[in-house]
C-alpha atoms as a PDB file:
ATOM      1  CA  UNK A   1     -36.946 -51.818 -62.470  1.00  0.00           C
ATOM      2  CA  UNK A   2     -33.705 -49.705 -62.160  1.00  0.00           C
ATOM      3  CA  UNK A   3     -33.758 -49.073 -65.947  1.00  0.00           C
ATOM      4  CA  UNK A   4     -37.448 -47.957 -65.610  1.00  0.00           C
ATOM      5  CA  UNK A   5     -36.237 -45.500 -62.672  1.00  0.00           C
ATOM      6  CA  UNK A   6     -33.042 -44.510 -64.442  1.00  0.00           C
ATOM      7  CA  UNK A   7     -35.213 -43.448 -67.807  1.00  0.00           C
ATOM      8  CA  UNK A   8     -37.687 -41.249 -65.262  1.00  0.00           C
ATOM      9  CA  UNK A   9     -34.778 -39.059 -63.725  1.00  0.00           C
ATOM     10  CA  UNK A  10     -33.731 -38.629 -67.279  1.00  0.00           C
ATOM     11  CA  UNK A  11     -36.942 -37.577 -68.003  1.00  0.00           C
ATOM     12  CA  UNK A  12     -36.881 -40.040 -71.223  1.00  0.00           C
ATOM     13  CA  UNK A  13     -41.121 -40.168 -71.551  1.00  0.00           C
ATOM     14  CA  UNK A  14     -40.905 -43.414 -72.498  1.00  0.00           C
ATOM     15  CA  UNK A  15     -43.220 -46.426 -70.271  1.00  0.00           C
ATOM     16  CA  UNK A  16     -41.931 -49.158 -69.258  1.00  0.00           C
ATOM     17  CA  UNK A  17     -43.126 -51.382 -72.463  1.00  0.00           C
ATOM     18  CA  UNK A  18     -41.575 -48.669 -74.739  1.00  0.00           C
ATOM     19  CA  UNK A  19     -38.402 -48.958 -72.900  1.00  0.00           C
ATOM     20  CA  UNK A  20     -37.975 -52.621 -72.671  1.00  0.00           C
ATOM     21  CA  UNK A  21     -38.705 -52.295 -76.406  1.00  0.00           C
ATOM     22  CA  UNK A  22     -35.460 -49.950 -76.956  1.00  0.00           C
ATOM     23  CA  UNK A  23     -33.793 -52.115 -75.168  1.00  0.00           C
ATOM     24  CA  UNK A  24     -34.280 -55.557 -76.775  1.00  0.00           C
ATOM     25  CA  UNK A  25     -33.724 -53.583 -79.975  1.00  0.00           C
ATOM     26  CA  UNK A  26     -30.258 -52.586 -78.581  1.00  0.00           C
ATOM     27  CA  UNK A  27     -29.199 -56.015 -77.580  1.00  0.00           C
ATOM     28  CA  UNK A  28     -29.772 -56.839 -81.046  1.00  0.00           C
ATOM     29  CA  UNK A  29     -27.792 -54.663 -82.754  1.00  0.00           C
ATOM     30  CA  UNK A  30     -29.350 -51.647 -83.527  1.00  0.00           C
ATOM     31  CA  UNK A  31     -27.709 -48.389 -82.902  1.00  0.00           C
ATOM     32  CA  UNK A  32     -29.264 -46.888 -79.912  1.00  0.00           C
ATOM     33  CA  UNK A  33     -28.005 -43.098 -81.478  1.00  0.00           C
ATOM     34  CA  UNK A  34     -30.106 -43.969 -84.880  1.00  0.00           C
ATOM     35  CA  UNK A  35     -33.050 -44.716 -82.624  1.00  0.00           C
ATOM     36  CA  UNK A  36     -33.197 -41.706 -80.314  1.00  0.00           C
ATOM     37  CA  UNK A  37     -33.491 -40.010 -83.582  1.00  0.00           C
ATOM     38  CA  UNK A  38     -35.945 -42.212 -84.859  1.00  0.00           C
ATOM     39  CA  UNK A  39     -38.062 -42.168 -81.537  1.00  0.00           C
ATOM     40  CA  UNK A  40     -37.364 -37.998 -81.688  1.00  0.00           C
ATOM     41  CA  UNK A  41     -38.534 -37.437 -85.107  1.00  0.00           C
ATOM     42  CA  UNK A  42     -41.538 -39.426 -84.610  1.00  0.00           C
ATOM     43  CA  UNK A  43     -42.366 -37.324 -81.231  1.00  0.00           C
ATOM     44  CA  UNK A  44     -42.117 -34.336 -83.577  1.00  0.00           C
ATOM     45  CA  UNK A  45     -44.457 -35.755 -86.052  1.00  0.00           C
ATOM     46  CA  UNK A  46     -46.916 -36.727 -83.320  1.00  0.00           C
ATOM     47  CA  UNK A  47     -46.775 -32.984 -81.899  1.00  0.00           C
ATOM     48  CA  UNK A  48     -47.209 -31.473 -85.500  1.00  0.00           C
ATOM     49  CA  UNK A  49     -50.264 -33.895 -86.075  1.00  0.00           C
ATOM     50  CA  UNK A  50     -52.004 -32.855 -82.733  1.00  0.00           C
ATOM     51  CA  UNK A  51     -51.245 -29.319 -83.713  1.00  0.00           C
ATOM     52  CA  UNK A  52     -52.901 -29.545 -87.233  1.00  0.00           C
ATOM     53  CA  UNK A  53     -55.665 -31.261 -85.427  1.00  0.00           C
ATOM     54  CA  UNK A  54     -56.319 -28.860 -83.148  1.00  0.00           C
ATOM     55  CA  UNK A  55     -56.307 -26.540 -85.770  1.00  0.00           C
ATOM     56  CA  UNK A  56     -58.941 -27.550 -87.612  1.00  0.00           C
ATOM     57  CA  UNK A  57     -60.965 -28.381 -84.867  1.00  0.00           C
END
């Protein structure tokens, strides 16, 4: 898909069900700037978890 292609040389990160996700989310109304900071923060939490984790390990 272009969009898929598009999101690559962007270097988004985000797979093609992720992205088709965003999308439908889009079309139905939700701000795509509130949800690149949504899908940020939680990239941030994920990164902080595997951090801890490793951590402790």
């Amino acid at each position: 898909s272009v969009l898929l292609e598009i999101s690559r040389i962007l270097n988004t990160g985000l797979d093609m069900e992720t992205l088709s996700i965003c999308v439908r989310l889009c079309e139905q109304g939700i701000n795509p700037e509130a949800l690149s900071a949504v899908i940020k923060e939680l990239r941030k939490a994920t990164e902080a978890l595997k951090a801890t984790e490793n951590m402790t390990s």
